[in-house]
PDB file of N, CA and C in Angstrom:
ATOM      1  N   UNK A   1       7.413  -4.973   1.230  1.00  0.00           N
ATOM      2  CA  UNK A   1       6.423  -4.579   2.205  1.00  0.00           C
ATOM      3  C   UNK A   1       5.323  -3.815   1.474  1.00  0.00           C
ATOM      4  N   UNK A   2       3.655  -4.173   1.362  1.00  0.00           N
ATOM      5  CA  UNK A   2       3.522  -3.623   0.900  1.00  0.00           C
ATOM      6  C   UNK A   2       2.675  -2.400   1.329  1.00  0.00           C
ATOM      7  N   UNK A   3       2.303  -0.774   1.314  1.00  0.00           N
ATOM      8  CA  UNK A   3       2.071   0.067   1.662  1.00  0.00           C
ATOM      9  C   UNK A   3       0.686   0.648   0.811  1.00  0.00           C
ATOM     10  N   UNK A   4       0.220   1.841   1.544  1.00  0.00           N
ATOM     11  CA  UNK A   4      -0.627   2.494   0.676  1.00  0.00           C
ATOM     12  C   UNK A   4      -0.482   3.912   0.438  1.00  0.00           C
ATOM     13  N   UNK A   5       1.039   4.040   0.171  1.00  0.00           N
ATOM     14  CA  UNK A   5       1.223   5.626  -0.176  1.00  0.00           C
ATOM     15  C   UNK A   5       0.530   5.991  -1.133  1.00  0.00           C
ATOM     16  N   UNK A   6       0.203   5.443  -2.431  1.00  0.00           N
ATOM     17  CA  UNK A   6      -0.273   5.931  -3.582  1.00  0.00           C
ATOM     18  C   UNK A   6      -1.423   6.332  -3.705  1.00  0.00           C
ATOM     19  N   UNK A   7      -2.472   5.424  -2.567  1.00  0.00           N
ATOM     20  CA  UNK A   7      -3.921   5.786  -2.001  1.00  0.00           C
ATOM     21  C   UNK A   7      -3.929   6.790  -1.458  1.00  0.00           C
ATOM     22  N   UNK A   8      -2.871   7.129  -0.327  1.00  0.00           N
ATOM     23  CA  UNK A   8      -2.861   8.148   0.602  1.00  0.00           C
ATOM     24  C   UNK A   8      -2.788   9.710  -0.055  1.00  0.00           C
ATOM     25  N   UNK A   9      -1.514   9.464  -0.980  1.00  0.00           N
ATOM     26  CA  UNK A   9      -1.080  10.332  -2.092  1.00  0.00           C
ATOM     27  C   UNK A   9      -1.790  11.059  -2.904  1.00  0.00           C
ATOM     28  N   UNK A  10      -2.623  10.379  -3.353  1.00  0.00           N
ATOM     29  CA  UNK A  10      -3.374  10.644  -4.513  1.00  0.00           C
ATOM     30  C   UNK A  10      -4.977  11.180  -3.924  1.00  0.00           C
ATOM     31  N   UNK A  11      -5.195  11.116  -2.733  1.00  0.00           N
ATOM     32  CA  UNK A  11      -6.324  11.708  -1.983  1.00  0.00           C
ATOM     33  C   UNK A  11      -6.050  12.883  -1.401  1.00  0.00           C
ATOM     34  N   UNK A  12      -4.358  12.849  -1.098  1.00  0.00           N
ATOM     35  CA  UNK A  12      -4.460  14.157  -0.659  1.00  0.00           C
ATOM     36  C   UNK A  12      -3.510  15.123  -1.757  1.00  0.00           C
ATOM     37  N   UNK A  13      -4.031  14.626  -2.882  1.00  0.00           N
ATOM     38  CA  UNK A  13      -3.695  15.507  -4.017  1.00  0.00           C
ATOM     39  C   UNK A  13      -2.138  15.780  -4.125  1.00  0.00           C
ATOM     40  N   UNK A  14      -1.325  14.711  -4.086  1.00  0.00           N
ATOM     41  CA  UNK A  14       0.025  15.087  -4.386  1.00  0.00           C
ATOM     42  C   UNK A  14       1.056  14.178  -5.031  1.00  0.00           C
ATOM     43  N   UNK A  15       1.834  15.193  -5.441  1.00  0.00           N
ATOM     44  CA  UNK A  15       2.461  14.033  -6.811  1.00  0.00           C
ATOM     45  C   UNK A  15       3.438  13.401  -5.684  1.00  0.00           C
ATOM     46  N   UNK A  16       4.379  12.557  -6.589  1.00  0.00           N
ATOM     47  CA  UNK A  16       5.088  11.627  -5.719  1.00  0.00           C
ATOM     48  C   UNK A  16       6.560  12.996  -5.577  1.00  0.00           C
ATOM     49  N   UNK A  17       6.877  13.352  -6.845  1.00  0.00           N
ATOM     50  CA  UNK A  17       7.666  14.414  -6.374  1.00  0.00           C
ATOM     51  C   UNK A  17       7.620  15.736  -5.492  1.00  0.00           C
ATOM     52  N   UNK A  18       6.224  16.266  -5.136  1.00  0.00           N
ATOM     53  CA  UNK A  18       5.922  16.620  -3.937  1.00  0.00           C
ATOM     54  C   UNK A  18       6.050  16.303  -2.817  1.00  0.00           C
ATOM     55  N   UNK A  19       5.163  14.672  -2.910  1.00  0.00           N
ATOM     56  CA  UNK A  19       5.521  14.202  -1.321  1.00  0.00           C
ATOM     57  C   UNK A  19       7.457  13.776  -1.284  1.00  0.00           C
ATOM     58  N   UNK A  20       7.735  13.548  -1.952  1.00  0.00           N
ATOM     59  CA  UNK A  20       9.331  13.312  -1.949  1.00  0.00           C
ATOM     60  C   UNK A  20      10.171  14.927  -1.380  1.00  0.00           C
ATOM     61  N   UNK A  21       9.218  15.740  -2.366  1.00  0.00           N
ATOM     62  CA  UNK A  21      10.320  16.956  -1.321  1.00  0.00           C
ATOM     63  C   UNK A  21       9.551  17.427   0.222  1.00  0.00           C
ATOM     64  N   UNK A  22       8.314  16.960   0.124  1.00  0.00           N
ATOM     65  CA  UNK A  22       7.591  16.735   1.716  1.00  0.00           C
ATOM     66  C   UNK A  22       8.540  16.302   2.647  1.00  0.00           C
ATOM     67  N   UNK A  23       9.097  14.871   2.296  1.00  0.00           N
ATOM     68  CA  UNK A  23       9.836  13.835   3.261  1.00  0.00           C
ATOM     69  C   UNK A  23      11.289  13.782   2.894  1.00  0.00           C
ATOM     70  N   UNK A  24      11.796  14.711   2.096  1.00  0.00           N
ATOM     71  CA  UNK A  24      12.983  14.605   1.597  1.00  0.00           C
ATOM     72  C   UNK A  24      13.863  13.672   0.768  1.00  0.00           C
ATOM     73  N   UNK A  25      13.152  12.997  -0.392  1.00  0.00           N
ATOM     74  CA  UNK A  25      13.283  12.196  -0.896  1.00  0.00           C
ATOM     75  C   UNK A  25      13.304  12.186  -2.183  1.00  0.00           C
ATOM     76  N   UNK A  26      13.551  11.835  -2.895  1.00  0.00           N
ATOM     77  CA  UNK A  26      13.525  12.101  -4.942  1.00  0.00           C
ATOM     78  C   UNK A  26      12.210  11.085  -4.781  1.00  0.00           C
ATOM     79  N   UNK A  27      11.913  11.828  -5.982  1.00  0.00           N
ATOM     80  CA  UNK A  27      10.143  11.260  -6.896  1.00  0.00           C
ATOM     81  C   UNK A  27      10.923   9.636  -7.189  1.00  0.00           C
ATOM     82  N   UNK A  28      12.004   9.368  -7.538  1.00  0.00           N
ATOM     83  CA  UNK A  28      12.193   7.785  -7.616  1.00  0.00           C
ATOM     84  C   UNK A  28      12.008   6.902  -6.561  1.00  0.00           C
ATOM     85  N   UNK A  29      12.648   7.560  -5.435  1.00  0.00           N
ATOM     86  CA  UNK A  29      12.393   6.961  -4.123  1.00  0.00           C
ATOM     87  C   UNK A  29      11.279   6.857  -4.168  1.00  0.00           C
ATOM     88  N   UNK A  30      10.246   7.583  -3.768  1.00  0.00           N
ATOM     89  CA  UNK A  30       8.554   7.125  -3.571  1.00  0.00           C
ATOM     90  C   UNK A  30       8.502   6.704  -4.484  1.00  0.00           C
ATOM     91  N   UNK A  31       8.278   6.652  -6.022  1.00  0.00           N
ATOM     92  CA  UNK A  31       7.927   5.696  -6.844  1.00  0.00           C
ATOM     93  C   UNK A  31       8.608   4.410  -6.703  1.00  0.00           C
ATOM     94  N   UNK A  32      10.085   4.280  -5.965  1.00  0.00           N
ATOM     95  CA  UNK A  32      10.453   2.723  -5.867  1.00  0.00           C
ATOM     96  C   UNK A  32       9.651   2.158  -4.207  1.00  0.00           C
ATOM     97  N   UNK A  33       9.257   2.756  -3.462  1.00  0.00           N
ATOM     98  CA  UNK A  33       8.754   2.725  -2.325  1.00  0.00           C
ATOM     99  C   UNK A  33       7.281   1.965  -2.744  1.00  0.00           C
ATOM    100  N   UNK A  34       6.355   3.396  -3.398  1.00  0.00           N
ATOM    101  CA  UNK A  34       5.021   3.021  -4.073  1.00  0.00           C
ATOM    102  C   UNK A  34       5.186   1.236  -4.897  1.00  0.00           C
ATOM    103  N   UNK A  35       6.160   1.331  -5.647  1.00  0.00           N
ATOM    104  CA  UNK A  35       6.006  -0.143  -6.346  1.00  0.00           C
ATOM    105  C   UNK A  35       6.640  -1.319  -5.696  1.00  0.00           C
ATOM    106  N   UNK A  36       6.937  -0.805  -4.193  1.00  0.00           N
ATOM    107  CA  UNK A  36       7.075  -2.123  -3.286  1.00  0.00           C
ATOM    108  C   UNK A  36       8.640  -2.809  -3.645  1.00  0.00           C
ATOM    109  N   UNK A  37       9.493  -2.319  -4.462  1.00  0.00           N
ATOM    110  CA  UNK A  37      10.951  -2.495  -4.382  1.00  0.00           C
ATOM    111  C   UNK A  37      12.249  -1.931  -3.625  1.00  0.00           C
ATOM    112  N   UNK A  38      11.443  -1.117  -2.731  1.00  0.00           N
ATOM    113  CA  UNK A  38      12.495  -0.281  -1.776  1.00  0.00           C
ATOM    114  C   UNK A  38      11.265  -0.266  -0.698  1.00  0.00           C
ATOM    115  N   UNK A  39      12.472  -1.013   0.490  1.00  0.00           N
ATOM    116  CA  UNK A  39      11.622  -0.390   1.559  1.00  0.00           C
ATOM    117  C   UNK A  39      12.431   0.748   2.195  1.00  0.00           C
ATOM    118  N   UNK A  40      11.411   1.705   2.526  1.00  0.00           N
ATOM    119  CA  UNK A  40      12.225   3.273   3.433  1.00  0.00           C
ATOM    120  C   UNK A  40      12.688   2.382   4.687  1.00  0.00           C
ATOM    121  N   UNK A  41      14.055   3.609   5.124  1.00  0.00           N
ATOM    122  CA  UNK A  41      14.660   3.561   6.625  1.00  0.00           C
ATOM    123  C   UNK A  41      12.970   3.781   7.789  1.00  0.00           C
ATOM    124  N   UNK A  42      13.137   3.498   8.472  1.00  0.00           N
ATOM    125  CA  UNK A  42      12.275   4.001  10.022  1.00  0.00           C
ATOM    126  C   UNK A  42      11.916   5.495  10.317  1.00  0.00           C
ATOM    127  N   UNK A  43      12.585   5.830   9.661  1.00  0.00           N
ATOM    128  CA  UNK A  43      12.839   7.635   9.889  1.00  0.00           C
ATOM    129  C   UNK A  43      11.871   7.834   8.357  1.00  0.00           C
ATOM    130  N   UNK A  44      12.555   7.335   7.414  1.00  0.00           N
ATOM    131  CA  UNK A  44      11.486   7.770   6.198  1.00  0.00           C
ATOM    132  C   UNK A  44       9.792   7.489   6.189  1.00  0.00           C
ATOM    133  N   UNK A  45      10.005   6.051   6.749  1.00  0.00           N
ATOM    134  CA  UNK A  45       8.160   5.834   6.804  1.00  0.00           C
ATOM    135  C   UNK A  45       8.027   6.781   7.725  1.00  0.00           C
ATOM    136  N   UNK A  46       8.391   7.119   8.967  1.00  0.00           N
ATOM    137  CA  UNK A  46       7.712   7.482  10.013  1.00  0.00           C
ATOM    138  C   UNK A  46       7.296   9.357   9.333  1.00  0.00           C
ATOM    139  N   UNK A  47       8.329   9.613   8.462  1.00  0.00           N
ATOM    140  CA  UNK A  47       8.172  11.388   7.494  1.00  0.00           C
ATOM    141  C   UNK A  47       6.639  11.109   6.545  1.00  0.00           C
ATOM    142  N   UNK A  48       6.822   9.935   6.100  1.00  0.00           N
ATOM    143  CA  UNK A  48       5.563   9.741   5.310  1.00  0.00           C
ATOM    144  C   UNK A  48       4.538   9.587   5.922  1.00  0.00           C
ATOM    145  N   UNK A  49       4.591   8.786   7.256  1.00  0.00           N
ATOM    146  CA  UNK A  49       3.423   8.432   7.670  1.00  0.00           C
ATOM    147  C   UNK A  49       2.500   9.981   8.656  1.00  0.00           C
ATOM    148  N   UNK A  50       3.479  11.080   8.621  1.00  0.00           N
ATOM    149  CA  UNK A  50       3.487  11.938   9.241  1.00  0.00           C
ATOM    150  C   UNK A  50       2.580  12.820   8.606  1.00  0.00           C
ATOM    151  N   UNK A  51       3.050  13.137   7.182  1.00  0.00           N
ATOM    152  CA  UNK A  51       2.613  14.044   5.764  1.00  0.00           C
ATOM    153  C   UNK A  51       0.963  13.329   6.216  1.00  0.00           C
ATOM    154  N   UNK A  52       0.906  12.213   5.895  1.00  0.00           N
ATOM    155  CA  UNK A  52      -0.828  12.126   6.038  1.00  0.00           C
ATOM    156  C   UNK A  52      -1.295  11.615   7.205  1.00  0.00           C
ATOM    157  N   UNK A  53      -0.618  11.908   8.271  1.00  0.00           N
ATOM    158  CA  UNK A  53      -1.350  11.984   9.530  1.00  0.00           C
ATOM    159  C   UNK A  53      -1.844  10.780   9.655  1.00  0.00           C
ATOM    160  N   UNK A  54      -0.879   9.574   9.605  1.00  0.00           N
ATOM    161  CA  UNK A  54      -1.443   8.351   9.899  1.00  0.00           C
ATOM    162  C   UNK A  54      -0.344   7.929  10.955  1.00  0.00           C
ATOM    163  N   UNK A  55      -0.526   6.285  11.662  1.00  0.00           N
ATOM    164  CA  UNK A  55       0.736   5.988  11.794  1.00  0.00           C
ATOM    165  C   UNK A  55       1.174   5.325  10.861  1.00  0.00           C
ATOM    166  N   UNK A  56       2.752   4.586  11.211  1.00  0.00           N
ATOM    167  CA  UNK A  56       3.262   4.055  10.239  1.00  0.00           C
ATOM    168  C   UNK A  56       2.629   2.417   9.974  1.00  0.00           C
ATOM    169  N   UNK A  57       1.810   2.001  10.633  1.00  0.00           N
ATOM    170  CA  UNK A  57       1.350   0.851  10.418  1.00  0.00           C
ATOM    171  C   UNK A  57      -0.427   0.862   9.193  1.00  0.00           C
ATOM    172  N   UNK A  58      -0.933   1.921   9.587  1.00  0.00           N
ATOM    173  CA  UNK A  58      -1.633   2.680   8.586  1.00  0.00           C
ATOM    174  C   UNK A  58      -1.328   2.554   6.969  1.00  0.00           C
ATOM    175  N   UNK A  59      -0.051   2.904   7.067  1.00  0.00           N
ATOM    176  CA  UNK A  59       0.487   3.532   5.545  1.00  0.00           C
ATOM    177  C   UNK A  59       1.110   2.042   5.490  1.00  0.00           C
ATOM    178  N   UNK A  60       2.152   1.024   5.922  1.00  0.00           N
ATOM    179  CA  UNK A  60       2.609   0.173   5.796  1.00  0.00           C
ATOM    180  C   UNK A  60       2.300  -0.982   6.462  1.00  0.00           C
ATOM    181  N   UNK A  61       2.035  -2.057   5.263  1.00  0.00           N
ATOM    182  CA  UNK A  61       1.308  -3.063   5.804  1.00  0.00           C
ATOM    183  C   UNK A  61       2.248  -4.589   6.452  1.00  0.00           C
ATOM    184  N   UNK A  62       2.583  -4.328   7.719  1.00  0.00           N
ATOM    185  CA  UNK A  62       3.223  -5.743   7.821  1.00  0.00           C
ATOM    186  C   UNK A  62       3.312  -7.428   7.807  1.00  0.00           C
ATOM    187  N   UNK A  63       2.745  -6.968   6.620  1.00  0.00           N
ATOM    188  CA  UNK A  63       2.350  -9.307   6.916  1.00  0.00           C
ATOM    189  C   UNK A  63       3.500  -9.872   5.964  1.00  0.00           C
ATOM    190  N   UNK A  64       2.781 -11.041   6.304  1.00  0.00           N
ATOM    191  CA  UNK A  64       4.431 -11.721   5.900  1.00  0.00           C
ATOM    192  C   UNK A  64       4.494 -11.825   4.189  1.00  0.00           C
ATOM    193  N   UNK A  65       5.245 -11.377   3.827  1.00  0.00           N
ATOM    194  CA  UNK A  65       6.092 -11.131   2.256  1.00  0.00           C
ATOM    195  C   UNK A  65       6.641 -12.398   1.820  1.00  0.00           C
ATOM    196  N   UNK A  66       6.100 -12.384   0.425  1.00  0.00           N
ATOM    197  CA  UNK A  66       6.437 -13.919  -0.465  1.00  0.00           C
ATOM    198  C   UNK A  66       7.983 -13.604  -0.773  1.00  0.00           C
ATOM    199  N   UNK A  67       8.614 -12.359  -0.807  1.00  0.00           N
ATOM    200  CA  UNK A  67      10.008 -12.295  -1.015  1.00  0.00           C
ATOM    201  C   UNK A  67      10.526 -12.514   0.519  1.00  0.00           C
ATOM    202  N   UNK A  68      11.946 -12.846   0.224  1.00  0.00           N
ATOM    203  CA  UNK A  68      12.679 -13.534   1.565  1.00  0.00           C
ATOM    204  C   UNK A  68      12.907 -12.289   2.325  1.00  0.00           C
ATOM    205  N   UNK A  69      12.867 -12.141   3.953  1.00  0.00           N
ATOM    206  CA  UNK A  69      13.388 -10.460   4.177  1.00  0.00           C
ATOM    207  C   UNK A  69      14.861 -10.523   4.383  1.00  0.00           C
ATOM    208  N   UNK A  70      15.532  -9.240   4.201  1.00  0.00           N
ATOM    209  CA  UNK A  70      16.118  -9.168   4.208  1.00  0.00           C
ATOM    210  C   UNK A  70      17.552  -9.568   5.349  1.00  0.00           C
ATOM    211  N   UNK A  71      17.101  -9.939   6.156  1.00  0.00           N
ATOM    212  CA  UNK A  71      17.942 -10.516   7.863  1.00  0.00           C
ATOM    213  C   UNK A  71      17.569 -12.427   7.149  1.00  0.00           C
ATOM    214  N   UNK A  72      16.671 -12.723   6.468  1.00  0.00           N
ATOM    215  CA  UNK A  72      16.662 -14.462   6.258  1.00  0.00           C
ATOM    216  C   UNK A  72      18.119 -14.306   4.964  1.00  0.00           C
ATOM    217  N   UNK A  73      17.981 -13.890   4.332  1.00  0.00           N
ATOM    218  CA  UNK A  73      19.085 -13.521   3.454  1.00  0.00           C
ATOM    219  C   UNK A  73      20.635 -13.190   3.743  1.00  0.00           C
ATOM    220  N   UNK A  74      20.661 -12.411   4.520  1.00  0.00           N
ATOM    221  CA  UNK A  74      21.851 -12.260   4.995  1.00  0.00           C
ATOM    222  C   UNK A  74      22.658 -13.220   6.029  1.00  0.00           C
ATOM    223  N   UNK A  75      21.409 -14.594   6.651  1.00  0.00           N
ATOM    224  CA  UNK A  75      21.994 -15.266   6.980  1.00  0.00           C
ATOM    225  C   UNK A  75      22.693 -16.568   6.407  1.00  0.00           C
ATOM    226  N   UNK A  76      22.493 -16.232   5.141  1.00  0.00           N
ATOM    227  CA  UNK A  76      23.363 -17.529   4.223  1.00  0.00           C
ATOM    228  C   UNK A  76      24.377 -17.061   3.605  1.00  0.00           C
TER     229      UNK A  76
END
């Protein structure tokens, strides 16, 4: 999925291990988040999307992903 924490992040002046103890999260998490290999629970975007006062559709972009999602996968 891909998002714009790093835009968001980086405007409002904060490292990823900041916003990670913002939203309760290790600096890996947002950096695996930021590089689009982890997507957060519902509860995590919605902490992030909170920190910069967006909603979560703002910060995360839903169109359709060249990787398979995860529910097409689990049905084979």
């Amino acid at each position: 999925m891909k998002n714009r924490i790093k835009e968001l992040r980086e405007a409002k002046g904060l490292t990823q291990e900041q916003l990670g103890e913002l939203v309760g999260a290790s600096r890996q998490a947002i950096l695996a988040i930021e590089a689009e290999k982890f997507e957060p629970s519902i509860w995590l975007a919605y902490e992030i999307a909170r920190v910069f006062s967006c909603s979560i559709e703002e910060v995360f972009l839903f169109e359709e992903s060249t990787r398979k999602s995860r529910a097409e996968s689990s049905r084979r």
